[in-house]
Structure formats: C-alpha cells, structure tokens
N, C-alpha and C. Protein backbone atom coordinates (compact mmCIF):
# COMPACT_ATOMS: atom_id res chain seq x y z
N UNK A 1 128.30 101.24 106.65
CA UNK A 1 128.78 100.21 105.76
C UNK A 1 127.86 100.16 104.53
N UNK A 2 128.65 100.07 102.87
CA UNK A 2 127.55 99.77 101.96
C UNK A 2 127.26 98.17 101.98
N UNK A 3 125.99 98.08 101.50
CA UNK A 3 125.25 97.51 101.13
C UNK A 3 126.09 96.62 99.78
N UNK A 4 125.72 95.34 100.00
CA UNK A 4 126.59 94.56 98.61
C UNK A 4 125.61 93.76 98.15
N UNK A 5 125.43 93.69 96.81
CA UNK A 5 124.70 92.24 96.25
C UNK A 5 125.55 90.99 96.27
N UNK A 6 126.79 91.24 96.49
CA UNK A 6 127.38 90.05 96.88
C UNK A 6 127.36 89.49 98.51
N UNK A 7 126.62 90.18 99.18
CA UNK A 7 127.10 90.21 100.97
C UNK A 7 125.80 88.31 100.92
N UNK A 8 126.64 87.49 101.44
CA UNK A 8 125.61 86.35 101.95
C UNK A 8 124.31 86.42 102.91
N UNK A 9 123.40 86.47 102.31
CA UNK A 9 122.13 87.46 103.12
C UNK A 9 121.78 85.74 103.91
N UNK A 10 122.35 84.83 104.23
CA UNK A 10 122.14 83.96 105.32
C UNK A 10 122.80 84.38 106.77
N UNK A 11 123.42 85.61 106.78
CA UNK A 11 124.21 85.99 108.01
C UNK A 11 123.31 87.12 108.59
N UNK A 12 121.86 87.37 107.63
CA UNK A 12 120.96 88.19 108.22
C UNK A 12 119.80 87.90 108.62
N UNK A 13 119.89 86.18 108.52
CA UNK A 13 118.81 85.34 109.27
C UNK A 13 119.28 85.54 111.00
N UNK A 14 117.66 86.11 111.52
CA UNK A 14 117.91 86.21 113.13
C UNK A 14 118.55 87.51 113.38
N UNK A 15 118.61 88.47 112.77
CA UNK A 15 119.33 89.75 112.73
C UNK A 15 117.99 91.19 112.68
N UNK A 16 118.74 92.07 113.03
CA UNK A 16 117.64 93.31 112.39
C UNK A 16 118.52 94.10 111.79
N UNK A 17 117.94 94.34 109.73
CA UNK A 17 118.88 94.62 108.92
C UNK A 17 118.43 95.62 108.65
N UNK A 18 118.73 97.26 108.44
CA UNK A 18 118.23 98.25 107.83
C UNK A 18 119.40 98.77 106.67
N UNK A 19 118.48 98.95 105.55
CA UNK A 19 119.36 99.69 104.46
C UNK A 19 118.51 101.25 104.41
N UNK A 20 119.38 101.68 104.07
CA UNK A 20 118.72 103.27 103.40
C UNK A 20 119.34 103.73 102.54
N UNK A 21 119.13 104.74 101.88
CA UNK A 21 120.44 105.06 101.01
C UNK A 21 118.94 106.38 99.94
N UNK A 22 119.55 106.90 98.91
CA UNK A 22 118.95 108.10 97.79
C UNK A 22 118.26 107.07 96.91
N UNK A 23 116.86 107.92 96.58
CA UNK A 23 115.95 107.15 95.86
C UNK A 23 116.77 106.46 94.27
N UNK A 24 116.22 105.35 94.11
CA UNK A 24 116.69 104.92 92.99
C UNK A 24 118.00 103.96 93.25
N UNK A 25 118.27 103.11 94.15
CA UNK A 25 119.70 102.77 94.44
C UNK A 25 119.18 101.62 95.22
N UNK A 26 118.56 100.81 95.04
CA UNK A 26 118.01 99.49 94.87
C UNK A 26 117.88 98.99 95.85
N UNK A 27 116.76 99.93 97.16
CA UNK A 27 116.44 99.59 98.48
C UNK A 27 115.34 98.52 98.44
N UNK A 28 114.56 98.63 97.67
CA UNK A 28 113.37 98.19 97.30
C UNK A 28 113.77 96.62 96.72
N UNK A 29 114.27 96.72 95.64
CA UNK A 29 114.81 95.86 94.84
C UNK A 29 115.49 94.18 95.97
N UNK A 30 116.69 95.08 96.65
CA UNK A 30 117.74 94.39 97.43
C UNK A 30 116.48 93.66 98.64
N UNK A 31 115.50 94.24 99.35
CA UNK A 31 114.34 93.54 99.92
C UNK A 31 113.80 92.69 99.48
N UNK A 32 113.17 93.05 98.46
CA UNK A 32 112.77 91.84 97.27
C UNK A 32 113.49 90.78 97.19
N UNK A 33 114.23 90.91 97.14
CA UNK A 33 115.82 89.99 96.86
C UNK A 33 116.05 89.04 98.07
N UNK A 34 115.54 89.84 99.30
CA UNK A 34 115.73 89.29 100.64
C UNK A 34 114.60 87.92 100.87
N UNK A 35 113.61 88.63 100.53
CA UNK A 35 112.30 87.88 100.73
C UNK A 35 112.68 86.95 99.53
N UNK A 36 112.88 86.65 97.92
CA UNK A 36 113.20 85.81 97.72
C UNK A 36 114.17 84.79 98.05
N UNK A 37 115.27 85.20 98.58
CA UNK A 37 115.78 84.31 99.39
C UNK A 37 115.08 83.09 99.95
N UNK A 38 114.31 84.41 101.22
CA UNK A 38 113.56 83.12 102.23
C UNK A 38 113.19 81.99 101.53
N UNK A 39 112.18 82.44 100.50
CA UNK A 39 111.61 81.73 100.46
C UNK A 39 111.78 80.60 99.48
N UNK A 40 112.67 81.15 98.45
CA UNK A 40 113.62 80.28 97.26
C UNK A 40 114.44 79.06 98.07
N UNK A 41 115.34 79.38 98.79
CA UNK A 41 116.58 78.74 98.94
C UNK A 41 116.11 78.97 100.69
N UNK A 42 116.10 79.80 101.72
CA UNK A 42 115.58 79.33 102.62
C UNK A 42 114.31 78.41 103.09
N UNK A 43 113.76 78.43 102.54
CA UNK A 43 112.48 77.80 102.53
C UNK A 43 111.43 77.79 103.76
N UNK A 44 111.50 78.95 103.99
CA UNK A 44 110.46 79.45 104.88
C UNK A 44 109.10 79.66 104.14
N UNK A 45 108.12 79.11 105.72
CA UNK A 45 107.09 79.00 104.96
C UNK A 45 106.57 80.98 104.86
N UNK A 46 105.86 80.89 103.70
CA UNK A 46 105.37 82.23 103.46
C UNK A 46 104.92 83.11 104.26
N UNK A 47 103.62 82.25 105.28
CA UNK A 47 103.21 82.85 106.54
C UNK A 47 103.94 83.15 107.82
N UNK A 48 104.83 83.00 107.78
CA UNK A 48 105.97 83.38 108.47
C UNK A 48 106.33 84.63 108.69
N UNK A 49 106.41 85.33 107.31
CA UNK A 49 106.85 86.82 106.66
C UNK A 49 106.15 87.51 106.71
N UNK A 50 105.95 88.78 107.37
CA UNK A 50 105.05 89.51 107.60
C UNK A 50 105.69 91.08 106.86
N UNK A 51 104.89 91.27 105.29
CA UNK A 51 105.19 92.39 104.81
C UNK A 51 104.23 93.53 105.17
N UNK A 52 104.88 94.41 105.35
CA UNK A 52 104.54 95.76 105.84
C UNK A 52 104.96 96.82 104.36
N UNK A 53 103.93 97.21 103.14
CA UNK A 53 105.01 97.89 102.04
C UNK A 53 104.14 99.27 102.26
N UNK A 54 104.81 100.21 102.91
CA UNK A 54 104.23 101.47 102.96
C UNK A 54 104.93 102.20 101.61
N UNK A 55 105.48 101.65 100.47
CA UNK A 55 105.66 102.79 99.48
C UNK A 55 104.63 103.35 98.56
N UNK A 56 104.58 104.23 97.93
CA UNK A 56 103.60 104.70 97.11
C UNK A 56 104.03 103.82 95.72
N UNK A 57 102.61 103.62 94.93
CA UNK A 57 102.66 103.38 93.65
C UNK A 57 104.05 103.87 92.67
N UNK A 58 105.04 103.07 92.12
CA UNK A 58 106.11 103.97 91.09
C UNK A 58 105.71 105.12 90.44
N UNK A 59 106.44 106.32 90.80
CA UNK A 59 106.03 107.49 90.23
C UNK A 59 107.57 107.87 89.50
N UNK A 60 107.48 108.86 88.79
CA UNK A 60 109.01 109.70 88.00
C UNK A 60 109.05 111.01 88.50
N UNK A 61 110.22 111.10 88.80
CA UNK A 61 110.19 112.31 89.13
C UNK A 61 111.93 113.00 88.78
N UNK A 62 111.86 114.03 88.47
CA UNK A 62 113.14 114.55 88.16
C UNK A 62 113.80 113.64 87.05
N UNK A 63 113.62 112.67 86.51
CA UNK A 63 114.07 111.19 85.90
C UNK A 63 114.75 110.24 86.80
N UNK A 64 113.99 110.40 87.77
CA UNK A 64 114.75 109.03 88.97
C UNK A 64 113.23 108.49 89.49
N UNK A 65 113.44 107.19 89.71
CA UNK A 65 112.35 106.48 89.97
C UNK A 65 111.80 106.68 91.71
N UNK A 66 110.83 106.56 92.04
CA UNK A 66 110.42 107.35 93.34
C UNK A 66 109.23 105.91 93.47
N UNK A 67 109.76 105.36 94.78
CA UNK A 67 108.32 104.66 95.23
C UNK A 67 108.55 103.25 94.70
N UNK A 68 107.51 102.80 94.63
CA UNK A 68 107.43 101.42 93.63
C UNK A 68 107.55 100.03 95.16
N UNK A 69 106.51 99.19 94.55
CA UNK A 69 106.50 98.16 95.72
C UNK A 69 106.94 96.82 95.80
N UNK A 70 107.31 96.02 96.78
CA UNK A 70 108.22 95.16 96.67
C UNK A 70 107.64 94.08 95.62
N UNK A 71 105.89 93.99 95.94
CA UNK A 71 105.47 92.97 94.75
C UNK A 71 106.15 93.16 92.98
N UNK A 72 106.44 95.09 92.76
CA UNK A 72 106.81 95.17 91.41
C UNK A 72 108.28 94.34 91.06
N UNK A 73 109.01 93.79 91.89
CA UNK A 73 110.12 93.47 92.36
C UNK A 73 110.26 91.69 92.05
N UNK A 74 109.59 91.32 93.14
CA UNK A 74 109.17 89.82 93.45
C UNK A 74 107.84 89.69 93.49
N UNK A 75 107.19 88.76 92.36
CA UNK A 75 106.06 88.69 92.38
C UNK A 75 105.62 87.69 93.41
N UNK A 76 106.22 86.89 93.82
CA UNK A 76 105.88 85.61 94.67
C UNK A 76 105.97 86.33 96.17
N UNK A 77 105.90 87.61 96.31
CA UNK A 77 105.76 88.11 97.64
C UNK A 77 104.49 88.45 98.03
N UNK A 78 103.59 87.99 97.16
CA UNK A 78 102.12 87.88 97.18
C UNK A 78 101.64 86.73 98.14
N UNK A 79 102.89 85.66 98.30
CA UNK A 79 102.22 84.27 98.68
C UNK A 79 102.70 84.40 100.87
N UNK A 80 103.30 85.75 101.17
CA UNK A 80 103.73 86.20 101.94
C UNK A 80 102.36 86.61 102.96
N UNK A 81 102.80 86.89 104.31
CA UNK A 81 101.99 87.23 104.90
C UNK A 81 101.65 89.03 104.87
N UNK A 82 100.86 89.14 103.85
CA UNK A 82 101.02 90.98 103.05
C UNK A 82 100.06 91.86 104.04
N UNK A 83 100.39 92.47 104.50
CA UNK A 83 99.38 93.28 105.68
C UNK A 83 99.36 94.70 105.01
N UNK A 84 98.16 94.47 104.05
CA UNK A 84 97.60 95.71 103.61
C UNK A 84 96.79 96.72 103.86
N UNK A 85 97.08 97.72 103.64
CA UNK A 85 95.92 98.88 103.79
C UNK A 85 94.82 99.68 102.55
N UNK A 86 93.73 99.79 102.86
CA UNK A 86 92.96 100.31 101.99
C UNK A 86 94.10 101.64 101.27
N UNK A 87 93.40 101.86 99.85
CA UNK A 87 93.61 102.97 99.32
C UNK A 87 95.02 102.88 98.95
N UNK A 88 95.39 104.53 98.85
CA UNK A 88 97.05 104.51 98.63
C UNK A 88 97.67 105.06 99.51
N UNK A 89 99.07 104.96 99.64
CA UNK A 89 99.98 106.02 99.94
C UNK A 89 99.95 107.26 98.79
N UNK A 90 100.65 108.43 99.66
CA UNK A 90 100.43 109.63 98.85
C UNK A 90 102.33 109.61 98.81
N UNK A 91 103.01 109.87 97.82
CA UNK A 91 103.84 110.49 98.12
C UNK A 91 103.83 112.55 98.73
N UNK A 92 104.32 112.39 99.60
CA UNK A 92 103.89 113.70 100.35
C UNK A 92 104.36 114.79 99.84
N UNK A 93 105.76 114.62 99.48
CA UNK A 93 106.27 115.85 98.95
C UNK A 93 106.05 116.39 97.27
N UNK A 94 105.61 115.05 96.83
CA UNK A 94 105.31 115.18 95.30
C UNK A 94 104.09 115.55 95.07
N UNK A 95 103.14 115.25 95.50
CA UNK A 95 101.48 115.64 95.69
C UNK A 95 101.59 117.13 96.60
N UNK A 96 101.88 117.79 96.89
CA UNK A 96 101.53 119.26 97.60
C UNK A 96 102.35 119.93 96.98
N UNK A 97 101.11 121.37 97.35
CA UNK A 97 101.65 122.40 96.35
C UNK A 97 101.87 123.34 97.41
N UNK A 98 101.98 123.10 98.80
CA UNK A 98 102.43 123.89 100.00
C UNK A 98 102.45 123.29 101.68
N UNK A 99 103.07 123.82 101.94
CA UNK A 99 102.84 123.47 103.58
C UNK A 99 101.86 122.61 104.31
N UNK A 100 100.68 123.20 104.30
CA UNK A 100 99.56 122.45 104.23
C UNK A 100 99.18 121.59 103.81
N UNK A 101 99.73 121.42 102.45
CA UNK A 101 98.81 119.79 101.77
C UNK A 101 99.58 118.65 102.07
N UNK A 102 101.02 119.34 102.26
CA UNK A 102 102.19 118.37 102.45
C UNK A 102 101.92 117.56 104.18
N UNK A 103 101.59 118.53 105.11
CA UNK A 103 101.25 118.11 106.38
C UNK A 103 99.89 116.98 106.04
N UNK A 104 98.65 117.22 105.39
CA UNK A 104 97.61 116.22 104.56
C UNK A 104 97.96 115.16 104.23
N UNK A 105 99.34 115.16 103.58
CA UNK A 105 99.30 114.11 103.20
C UNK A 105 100.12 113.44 104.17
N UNK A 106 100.91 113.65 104.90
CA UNK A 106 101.40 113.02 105.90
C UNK A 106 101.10 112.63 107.35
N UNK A 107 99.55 113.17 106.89
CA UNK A 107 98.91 112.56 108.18
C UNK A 107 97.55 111.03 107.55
N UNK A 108 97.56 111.51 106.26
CA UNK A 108 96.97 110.19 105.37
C UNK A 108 97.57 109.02 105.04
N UNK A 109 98.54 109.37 105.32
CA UNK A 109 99.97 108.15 105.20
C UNK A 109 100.18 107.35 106.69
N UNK A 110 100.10 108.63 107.34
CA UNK A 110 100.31 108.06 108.89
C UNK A 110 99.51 106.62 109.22
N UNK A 111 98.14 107.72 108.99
CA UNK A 111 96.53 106.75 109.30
C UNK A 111 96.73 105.39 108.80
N UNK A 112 97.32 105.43 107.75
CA UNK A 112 97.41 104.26 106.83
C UNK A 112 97.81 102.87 107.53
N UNK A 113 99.47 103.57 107.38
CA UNK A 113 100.39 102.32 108.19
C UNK A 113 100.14 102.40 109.44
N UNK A 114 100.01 103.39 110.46
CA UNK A 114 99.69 103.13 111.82
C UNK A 114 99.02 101.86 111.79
N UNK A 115 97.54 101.78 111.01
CA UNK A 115 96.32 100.75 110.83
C UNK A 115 97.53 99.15 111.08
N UNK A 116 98.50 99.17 110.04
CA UNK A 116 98.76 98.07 109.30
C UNK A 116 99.99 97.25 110.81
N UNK A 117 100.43 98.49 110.77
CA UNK A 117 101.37 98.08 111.97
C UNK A 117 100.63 97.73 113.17
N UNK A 118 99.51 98.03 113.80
CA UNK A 118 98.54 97.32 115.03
C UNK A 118 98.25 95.98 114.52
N UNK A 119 98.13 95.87 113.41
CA UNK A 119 97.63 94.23 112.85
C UNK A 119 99.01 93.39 112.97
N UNK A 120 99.84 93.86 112.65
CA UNK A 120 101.22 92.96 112.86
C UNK A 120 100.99 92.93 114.60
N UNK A 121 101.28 93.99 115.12
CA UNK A 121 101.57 94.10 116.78
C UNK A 121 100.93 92.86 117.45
N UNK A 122 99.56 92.60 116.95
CA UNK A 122 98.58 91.96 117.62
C UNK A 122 99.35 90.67 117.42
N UNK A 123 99.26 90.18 116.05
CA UNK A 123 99.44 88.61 115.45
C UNK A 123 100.89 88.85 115.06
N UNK A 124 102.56 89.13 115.39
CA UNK A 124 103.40 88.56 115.04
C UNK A 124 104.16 87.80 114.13
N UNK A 125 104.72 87.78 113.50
CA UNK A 125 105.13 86.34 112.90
C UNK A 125 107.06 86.51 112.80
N UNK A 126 107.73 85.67 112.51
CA UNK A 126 109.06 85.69 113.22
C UNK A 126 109.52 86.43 112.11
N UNK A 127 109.18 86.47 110.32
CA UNK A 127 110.06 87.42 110.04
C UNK A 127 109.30 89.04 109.63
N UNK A 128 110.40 89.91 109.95
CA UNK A 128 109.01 91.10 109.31
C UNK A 128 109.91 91.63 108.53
N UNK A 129 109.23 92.41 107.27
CA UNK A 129 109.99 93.15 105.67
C UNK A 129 109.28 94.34 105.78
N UNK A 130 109.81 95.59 105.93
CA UNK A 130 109.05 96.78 106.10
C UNK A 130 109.92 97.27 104.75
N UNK A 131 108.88 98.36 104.21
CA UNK A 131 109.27 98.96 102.58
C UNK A 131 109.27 100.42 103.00
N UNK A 132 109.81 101.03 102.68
CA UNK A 132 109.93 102.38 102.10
C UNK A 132 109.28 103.47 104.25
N UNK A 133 110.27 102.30 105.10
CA UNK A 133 110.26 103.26 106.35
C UNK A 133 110.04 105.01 106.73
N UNK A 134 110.91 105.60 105.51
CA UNK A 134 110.93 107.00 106.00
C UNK A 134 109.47 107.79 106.13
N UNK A 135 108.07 106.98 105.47
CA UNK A 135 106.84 107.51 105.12
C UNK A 135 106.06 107.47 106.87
N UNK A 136 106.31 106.15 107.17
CA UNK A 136 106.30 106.21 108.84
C UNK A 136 106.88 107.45 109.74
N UNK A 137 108.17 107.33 109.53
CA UNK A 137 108.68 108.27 110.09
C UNK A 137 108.43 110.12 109.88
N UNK A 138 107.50 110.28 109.32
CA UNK A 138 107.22 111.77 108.90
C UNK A 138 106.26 111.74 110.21
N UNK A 139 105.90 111.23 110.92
CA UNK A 139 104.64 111.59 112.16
C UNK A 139 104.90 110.23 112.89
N UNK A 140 105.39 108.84 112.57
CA UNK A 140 105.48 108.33 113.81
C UNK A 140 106.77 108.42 114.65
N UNK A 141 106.70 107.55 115.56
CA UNK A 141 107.13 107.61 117.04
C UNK A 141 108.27 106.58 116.39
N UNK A 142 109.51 106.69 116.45
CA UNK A 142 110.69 105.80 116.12
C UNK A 142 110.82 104.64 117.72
N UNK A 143 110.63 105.51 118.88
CA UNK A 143 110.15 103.75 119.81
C UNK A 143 109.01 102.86 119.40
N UNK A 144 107.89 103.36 118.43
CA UNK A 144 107.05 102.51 118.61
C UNK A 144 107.69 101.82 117.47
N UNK A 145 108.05 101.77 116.52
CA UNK A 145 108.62 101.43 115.49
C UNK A 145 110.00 100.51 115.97
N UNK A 146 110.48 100.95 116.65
CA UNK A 146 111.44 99.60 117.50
C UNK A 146 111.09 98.62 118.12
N UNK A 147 109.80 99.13 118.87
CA UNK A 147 109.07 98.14 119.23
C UNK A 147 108.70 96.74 118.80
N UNK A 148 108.14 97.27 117.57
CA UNK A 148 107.01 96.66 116.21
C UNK A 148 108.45 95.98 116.15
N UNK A 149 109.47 96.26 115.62
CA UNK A 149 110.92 95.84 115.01
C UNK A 149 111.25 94.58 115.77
N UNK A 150 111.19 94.52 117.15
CA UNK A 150 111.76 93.67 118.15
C UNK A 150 110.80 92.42 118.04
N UNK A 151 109.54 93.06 117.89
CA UNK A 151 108.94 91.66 118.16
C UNK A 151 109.18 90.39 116.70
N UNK A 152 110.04 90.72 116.53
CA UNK A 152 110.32 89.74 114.72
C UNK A 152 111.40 89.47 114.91
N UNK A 153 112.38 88.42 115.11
CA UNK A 153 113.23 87.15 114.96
C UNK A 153 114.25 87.67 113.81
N UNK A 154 113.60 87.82 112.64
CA UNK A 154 114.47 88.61 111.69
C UNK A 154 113.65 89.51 110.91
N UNK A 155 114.43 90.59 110.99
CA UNK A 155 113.99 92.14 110.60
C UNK A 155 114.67 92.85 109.19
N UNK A 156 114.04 93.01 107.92
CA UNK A 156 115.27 93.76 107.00
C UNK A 156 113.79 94.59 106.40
N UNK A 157 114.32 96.07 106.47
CA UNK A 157 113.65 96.63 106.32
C UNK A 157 114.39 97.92 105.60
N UNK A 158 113.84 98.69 104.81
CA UNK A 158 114.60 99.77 104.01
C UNK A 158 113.58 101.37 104.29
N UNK A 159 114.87 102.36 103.76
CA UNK A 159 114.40 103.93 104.12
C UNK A 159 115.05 104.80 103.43
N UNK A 160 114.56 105.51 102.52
CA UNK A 160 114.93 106.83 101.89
C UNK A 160 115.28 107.41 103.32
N UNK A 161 116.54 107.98 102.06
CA UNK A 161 117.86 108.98 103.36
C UNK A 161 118.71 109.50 102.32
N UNK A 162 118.26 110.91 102.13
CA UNK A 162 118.68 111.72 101.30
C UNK A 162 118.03 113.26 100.64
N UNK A 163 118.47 114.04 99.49
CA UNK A 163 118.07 114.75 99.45
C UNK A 163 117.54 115.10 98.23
N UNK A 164 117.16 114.22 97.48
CA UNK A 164 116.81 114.11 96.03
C UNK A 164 115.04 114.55 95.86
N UNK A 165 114.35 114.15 96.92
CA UNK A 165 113.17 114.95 97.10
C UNK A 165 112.86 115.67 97.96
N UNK A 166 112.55 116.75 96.97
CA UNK A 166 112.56 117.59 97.97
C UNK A 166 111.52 119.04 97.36
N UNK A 167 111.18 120.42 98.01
CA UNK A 167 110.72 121.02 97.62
C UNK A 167 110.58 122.60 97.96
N UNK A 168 110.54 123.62 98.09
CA UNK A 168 110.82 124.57 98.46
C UNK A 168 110.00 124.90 100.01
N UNK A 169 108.99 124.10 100.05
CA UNK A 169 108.31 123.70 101.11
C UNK A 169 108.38 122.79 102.28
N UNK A 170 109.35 121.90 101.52
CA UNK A 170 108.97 120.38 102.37
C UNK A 170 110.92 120.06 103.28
N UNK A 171 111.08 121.88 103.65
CA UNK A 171 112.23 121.55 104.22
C UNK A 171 112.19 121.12 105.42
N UNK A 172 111.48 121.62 106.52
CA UNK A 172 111.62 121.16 107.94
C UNK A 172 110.66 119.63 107.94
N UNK A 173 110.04 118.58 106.72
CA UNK A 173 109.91 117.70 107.18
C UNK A 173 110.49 116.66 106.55
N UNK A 174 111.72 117.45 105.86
CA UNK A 174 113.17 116.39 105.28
C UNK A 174 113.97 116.34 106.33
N UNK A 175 114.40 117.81 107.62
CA UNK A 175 115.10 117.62 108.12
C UNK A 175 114.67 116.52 109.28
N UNK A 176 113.45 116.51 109.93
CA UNK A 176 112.50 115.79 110.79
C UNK A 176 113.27 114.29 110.16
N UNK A 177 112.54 113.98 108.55
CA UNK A 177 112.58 112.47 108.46
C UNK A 177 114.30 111.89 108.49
N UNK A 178 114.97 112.59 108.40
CA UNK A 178 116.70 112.54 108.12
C UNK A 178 117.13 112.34 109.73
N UNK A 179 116.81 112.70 110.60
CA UNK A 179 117.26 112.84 112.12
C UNK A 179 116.36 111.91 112.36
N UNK A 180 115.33 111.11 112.17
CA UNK A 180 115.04 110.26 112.52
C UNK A 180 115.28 108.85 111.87
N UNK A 181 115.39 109.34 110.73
CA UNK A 181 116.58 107.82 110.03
C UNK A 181 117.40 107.44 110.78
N UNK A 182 118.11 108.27 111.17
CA UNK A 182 119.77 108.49 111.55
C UNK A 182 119.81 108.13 113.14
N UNK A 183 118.45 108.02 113.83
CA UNK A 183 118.86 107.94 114.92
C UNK A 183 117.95 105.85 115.10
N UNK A 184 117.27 105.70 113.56
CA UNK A 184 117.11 104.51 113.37
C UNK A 184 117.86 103.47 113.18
N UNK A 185 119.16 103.83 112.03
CA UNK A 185 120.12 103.44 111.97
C UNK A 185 121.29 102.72 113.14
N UNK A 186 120.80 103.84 114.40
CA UNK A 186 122.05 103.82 115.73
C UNK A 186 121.06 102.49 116.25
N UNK A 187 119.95 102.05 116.14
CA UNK A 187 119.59 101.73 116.78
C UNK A 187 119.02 100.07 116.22
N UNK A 188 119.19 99.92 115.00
CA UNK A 188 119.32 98.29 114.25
C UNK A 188 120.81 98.02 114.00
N UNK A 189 120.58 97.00 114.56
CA UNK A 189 122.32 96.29 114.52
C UNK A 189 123.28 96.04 112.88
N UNK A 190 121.80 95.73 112.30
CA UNK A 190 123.18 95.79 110.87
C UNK A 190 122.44 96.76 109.81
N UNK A 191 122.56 97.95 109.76
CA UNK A 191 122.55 99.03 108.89
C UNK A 191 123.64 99.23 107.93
N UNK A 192 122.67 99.23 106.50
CA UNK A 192 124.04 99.16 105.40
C UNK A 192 123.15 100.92 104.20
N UNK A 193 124.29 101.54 104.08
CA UNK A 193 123.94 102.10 102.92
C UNK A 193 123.20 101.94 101.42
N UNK A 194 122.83 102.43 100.57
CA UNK A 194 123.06 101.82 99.57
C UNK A 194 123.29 102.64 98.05
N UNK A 195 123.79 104.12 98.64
CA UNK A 195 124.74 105.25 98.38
C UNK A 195 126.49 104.84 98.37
C-alpha cells in the first residue's frame, strides 16, 4: 500500500508502521511529520519517544538527496527522547572504493546503532521512531530488530528499498539489504510504500 500525506496518522497510534520506498521520496520527511504529530496535536510527552536516527549526514548524490536526519526535518525532535551515538554514520556504498571498504564501513555503522539500540532495549519508552532502517540491516539480525520493535506501544519507522544506490561493488550487499526489507515489511502490520 502507498503511503499518503493525507492518510490520518491517529490510526497509527498503538500500531507498528513501516514505510520504505527509493531515496528521495519523503521517508524521512513523512517521520518527521509523525513525531510532529505526537507531539503538536497529540500531545505526548517528549520522553515518551524514543528516537533511534541511524541516517548519515545529507549527502548528493547522482542529484537525488541521500541521508539527511529527522532533526533536519523537525527541529522540535530535539526535545524527544534522542538516543545518540558518538561520531557518524558512513554512508557505505558512497564512501568505498571496493569490496572491502564497503564491508568497513558496514561494520562501523553496525557498531554504532547496535550501541544505541541496547540503550533503548534496557530503558523502553512506549513510542519508538527509527530513521533510515536499511543501515541496520546490512549486518544486523532482523529478529533482534523485531524484538527492539515489539517492545514500543507504537512503532513508525522508515527504510531505503530500492536501487538508486548502488555500485559496481556493492551488489551482493543491496541484494542482502532488499531481502531483508522485504521480509521486514511481512512482518510490521502496517507497511506503506512511498514509491
């Protein structure tokens, strides 16, 4: 099902919502959008919300926008419960110039959010906003990631799913992150496109 800016995002309170869809097509954005909600017109308190933003810094690439984080979006997602990690994300496929650096960087990414996601695991909170999923999914475990998912009341979380990055190198860990979208998708109850 696509994804609507008209869809009443009060029918995704108490739900677990995943969008995905080709970079540039307002996964990021439509989250943002979510979390203002809450906290505009739902009026949940901030600490409640437990953001998880594994995207990399906005980068360009090809002339389509790549990355970018929910704060660039909604600035008041600062006042949220933000579970950060030192340093950056790498985008993986854009930073390597082969096989090897690309595996580097997707095990620097791993380290990252693995960190961020044990800090949620431990302390909870009823809603959780995960950003830019597919960076997880290059080396983690999609049960543990259901896991993490379940323990939150309401869940909307987004994932590159597509083929717009890509590289003469970085084929068997597009096909990896695509079969594991796809078998993410089967497995959150309201999954919307946004292709």
């Amino acid at each position: 099902m696509k994804f609507s800016k008209k869809l009443d995002l009060n029918i995704l309170i108490g739900k677990k919502t995943l969008i995905y869809g080709e970079t540039n097509t307002g996964k990021t954005f439509y989250t943002a959008k979510f979390i203002q909600y809450l906290l505009e017109i739902k009026k949940i308190n901030p600490k409640d919300i437990s953001i998880l933003d594994f995207a990399p810094k906005l980068v360009y690439f090809n002339n389509l926008k790549i990355g970018g984080r929910i704060q660039d979006y909604y600035e008041n997602s600062v006042k949220c419960n933000n579970i950060n990690f030192k340093g950056e994300i790498i985008p993986p496929r854009l930073k390597a110039n082969n096989k090897k650096e690309i595996y580097s960087n997707i095990c620097h990414n791993f380290n990252k959010i693995y960190e961020i996601m044990e800090i949620y695991n431990i302390s909870p909170t009823p809603v959780l906003i995960i950003n830019d999923i597919s960076l997880y999914l290059h080396l983690g475990s999609n049960k543990y990631l259901i896991n993490t998912i379940s323990k939150s009341n309401t869940f909307f979380g987004n994932s590159y799913y597509g083929s717009s990055i890509n590289s003469k190198f970085s084929k068997l860990i597009s096909i990896k992150e695509k079969r594991k979208v796809e078998s993410l998708i089967k497995n959150v109850e309201n999954s919307f496109t946004t292709t």
